[in-house]
PDB file of N, CA and C in Angstrom:
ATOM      1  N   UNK A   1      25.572   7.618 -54.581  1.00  0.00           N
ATOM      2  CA  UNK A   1      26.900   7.033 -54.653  1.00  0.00           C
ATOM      3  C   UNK A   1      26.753   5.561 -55.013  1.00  0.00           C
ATOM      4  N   UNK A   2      27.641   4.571 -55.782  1.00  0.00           N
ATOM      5  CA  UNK A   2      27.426   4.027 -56.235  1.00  0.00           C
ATOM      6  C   UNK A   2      28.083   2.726 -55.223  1.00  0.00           C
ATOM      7  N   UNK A   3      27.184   1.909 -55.471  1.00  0.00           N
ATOM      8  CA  UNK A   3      27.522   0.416 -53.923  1.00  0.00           C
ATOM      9  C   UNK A   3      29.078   0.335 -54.044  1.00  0.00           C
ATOM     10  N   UNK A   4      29.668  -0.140 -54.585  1.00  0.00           N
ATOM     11  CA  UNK A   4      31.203  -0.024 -55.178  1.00  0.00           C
ATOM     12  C   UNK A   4      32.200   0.703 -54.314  1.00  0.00           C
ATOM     13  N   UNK A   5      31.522   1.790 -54.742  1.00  0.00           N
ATOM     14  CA  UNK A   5      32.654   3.298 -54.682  1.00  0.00           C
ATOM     15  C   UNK A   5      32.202   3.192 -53.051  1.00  0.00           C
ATOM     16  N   UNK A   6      30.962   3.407 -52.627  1.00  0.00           N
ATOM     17  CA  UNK A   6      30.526   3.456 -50.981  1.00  0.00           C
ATOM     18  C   UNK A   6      31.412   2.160 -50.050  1.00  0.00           C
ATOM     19  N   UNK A   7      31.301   1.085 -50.382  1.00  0.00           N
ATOM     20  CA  UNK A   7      31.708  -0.255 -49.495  1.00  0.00           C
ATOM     21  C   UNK A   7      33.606   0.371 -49.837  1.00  0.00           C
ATOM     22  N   UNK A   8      34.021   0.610 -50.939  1.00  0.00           N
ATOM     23  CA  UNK A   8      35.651   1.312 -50.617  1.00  0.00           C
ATOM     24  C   UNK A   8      35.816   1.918 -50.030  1.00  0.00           C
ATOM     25  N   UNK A   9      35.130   2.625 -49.777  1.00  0.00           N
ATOM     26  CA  UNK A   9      35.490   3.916 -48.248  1.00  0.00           C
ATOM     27  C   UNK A   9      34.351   3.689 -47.095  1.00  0.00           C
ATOM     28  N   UNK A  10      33.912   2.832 -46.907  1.00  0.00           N
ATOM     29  CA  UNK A  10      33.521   1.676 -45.697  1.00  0.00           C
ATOM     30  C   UNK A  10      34.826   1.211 -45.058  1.00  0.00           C
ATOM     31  N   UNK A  11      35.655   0.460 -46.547  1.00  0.00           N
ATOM     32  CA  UNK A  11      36.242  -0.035 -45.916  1.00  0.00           C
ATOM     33  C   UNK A  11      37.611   0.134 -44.932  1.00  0.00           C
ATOM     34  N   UNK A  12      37.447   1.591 -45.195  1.00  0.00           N
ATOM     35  CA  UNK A  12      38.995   2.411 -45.075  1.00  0.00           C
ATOM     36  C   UNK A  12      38.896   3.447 -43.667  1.00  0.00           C
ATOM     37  N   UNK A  13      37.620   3.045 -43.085  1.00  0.00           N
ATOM     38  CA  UNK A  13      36.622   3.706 -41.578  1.00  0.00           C
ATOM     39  C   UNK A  13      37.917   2.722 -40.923  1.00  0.00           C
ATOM     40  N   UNK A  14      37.706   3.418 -39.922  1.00  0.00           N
ATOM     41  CA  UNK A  14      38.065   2.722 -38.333  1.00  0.00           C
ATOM     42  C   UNK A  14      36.906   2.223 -37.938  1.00  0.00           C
ATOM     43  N   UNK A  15      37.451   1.480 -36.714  1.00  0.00           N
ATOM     44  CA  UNK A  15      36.092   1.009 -36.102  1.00  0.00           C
ATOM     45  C   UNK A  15      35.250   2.235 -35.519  1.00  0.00           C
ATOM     46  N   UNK A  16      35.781   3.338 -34.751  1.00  0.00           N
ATOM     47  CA  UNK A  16      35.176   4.503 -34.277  1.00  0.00           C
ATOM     48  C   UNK A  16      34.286   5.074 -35.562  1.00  0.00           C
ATOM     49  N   UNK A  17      34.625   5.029 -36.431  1.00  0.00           N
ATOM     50  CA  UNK A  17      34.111   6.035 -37.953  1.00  0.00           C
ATOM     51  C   UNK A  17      33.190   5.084 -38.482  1.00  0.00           C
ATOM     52  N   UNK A  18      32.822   3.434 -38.540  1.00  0.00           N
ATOM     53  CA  UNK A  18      31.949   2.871 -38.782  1.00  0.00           C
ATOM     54  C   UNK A  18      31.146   2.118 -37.977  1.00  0.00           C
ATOM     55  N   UNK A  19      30.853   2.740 -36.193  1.00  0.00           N
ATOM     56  CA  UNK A  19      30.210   2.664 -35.511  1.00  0.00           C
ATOM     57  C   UNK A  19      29.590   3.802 -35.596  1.00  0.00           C
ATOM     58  N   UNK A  20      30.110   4.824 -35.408  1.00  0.00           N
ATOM     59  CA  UNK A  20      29.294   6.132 -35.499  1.00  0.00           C
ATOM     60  C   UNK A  20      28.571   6.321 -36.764  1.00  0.00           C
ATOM     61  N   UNK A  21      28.565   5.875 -37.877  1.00  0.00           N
ATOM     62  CA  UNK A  21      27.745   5.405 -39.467  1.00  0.00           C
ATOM     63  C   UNK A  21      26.954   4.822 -38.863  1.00  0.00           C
ATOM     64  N   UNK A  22      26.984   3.693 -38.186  1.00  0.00           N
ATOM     65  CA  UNK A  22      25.684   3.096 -38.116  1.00  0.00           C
ATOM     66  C   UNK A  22      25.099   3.920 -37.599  1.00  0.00           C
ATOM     67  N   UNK A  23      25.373   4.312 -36.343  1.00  0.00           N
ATOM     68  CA  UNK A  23      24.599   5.097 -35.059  1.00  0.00           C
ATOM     69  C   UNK A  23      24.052   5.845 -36.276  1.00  0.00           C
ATOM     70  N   UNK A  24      24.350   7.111 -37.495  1.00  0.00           N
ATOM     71  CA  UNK A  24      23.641   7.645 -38.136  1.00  0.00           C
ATOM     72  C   UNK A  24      22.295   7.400 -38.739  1.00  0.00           C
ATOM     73  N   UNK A  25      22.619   5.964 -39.889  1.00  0.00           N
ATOM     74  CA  UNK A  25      22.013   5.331 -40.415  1.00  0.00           C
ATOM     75  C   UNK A  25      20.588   4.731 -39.586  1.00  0.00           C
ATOM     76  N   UNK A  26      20.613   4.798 -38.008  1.00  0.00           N
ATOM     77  CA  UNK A  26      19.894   4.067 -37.413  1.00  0.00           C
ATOM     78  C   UNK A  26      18.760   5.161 -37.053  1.00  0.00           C
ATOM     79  N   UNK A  27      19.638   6.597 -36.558  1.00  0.00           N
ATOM     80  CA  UNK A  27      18.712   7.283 -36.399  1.00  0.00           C
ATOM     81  C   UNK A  27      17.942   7.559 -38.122  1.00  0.00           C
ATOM     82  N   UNK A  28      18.652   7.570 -38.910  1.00  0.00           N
ATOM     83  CA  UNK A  28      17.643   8.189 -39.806  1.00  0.00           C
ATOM     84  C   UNK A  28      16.696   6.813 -40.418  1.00  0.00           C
ATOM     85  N   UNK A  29      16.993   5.635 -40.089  1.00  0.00           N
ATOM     86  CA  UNK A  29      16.285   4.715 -40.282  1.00  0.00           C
ATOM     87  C   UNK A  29      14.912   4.914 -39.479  1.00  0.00           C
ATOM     88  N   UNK A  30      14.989   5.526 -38.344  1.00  0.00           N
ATOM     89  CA  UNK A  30      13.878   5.797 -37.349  1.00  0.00           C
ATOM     90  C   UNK A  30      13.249   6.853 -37.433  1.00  0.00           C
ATOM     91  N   UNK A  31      13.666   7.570 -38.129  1.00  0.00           N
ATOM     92  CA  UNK A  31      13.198   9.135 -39.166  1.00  0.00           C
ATOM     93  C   UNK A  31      12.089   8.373 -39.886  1.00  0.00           C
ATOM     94  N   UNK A  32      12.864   7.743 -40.353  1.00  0.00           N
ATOM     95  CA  UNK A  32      11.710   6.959 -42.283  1.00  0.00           C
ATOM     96  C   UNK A  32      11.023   6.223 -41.740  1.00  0.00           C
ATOM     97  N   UNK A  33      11.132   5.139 -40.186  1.00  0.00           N
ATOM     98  CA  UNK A  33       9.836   4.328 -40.353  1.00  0.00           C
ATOM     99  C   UNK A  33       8.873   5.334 -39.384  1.00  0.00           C
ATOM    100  N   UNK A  34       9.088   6.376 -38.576  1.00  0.00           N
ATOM    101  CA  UNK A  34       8.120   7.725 -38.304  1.00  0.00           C
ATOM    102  C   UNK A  34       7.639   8.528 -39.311  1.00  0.00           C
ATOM    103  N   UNK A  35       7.834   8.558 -40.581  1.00  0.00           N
ATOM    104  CA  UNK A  35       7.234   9.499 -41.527  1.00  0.00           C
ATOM    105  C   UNK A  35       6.967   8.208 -41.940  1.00  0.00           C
ATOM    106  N   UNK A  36       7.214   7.244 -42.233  1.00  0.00           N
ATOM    107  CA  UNK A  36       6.069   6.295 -42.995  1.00  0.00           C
ATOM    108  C   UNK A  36       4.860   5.985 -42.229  1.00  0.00           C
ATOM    109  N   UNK A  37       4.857   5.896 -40.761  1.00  0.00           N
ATOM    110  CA  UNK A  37       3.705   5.789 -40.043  1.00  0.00           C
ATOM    111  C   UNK A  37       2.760   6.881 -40.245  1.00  0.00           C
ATOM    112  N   UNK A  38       3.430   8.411 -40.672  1.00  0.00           N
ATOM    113  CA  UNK A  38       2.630   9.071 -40.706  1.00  0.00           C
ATOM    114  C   UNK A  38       2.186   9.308 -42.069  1.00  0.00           C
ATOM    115  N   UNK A  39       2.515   8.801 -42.796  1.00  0.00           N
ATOM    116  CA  UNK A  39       1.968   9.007 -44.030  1.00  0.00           C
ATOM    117  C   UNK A  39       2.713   9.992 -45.144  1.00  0.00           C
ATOM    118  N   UNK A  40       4.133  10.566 -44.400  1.00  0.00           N
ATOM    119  CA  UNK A  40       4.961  11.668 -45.082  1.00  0.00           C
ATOM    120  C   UNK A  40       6.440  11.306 -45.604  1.00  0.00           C
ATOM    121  N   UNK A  41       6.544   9.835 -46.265  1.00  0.00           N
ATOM    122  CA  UNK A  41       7.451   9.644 -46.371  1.00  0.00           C
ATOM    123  C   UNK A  41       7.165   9.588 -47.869  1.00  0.00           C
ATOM    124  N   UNK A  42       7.960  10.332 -48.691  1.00  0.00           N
ATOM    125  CA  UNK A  42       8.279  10.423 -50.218  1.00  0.00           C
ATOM    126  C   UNK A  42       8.581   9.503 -50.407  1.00  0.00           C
ATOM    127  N   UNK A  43      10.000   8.808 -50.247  1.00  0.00           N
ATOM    128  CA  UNK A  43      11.226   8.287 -51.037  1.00  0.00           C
ATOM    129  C   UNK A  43      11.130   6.815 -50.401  1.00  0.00           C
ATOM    130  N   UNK A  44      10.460   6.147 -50.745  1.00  0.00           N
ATOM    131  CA  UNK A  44      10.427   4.659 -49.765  1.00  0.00           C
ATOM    132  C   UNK A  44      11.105   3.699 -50.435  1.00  0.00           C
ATOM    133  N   UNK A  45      12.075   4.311 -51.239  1.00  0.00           N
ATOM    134  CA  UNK A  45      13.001   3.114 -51.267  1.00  0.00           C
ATOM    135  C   UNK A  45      14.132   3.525 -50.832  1.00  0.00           C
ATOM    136  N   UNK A  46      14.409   4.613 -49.887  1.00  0.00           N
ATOM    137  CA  UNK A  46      15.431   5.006 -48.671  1.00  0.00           C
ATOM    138  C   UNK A  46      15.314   3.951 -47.836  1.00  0.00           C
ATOM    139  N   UNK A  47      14.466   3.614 -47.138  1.00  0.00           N
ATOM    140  CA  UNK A  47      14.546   2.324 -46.312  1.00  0.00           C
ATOM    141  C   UNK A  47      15.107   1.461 -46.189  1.00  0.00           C
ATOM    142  N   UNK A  48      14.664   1.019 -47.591  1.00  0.00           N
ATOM    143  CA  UNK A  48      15.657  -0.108 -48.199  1.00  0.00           C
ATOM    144  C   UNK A  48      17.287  -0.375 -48.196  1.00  0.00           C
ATOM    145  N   UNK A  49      17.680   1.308 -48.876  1.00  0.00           N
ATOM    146  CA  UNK A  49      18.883   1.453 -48.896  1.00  0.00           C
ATOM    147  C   UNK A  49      19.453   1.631 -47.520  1.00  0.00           C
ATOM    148  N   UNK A  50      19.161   2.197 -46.904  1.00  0.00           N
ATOM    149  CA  UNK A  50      19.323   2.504 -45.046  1.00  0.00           C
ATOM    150  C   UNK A  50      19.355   1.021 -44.730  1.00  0.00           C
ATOM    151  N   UNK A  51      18.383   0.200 -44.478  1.00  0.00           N
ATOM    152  CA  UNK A  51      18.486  -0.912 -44.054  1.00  0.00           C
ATOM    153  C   UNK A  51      19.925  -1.695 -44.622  1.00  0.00           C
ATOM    154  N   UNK A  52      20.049  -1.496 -46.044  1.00  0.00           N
ATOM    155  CA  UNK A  52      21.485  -2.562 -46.637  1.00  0.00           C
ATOM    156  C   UNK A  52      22.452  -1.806 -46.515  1.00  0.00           C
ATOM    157  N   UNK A  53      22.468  -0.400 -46.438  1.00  0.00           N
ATOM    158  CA  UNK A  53      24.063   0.209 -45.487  1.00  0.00           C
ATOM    159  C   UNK A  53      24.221  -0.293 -44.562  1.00  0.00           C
ATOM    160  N   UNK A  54      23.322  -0.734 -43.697  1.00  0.00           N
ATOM    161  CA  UNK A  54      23.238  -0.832 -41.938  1.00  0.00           C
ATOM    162  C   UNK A  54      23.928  -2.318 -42.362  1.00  0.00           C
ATOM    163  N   UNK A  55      23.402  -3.176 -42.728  1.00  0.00           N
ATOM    164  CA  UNK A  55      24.205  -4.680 -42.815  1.00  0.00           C
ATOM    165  C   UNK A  55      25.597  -4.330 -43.451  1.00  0.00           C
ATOM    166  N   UNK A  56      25.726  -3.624 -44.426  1.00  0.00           N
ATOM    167  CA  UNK A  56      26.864  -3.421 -45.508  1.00  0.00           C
ATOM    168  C   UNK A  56      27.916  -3.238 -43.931  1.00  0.00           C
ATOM    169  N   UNK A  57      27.974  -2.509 -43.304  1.00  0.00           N
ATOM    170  CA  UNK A  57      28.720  -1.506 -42.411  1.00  0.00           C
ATOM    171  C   UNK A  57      29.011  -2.862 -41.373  1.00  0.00           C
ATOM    172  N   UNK A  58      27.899  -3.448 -40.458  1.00  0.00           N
ATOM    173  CA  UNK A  58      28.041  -4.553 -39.862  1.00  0.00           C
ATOM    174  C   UNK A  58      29.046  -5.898 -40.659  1.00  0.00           C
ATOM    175  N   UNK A  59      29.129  -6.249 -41.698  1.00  0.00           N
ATOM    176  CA  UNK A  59      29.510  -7.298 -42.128  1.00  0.00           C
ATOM    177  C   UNK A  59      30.967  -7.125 -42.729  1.00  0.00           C
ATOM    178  N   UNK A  60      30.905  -5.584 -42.895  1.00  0.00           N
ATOM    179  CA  UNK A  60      32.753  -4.917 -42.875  1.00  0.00           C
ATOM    180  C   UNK A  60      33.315  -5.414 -41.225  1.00  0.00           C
ATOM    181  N   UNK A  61      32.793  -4.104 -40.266  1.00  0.00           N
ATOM    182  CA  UNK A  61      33.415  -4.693 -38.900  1.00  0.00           C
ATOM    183  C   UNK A  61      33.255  -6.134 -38.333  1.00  0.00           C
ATOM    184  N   UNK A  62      32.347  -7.054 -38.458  1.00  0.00           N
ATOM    185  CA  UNK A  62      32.662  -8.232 -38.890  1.00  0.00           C
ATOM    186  C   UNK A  62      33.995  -8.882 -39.416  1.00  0.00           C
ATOM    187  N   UNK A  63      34.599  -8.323 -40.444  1.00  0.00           N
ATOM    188  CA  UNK A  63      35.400  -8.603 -41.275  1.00  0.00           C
ATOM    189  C   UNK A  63      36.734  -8.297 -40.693  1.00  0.00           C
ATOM    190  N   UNK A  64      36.624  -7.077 -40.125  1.00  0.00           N
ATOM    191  CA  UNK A  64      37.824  -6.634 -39.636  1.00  0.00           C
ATOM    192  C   UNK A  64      38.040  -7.314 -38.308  1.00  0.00           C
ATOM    193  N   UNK A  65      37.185  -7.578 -37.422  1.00  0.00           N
ATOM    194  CA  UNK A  65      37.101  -8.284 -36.288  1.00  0.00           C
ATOM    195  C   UNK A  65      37.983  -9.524 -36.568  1.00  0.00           C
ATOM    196  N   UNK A  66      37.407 -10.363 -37.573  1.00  0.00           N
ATOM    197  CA  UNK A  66      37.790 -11.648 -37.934  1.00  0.00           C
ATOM    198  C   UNK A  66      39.477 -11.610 -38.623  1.00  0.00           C
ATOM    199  N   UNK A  67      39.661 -10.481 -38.975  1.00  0.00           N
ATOM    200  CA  UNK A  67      41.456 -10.413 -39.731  1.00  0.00           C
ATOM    201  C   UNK A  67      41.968  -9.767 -38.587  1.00  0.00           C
ATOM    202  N   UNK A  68      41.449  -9.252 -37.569  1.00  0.00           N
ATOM    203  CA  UNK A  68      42.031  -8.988 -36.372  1.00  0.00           C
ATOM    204  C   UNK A  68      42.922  -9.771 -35.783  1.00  0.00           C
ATOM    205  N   UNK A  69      41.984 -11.192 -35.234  1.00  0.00           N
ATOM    206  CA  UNK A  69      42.135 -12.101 -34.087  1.00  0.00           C
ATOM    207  C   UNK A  69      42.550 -13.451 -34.994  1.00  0.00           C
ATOM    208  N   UNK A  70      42.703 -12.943 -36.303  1.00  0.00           N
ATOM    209  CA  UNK A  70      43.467 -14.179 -37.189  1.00  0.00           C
ATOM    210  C   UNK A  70      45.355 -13.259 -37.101  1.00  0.00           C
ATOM    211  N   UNK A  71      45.417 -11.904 -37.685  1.00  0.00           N
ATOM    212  CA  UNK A  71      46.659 -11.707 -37.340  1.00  0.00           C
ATOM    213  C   UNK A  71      47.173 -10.683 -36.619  1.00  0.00           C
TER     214      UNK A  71
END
């Protein structure tokens, strides 16, 4: 999916629907750095992408936090 099209329907989560994303993202972040320890991780630039969803997702609720307690 393309960064774009993904951060638009980021942005359209509740807070419940982009807490529970992370919670995903985190376990499977802990998937990939256990198969990279073991030596069975194919795709190692999943990481990467896992890691910049995980901020992408944080810096939305961030966002919404902040247009919250402004109106």
């Amino acid at each position: 999916m393309k960064t774009s099209q993904r951060v638009s329907d980021l942005r359209v989560m509740t807070a419940d629907q982009l807490q529970d994303e992370i919670l995903r993202l985190k376990k499977e972040q802990f998937n990939l750095r256990f198969q990279r320890a073991t030596g069975q991780l194919e795709n190692v630039g999943r990481v990467r992408e896992v890691r910049r969803d995980i901020a992408r997702i944080k810096t939305i609720q961030r966002n919404k936090l902040i247009a919250a307690a402004k109106g």
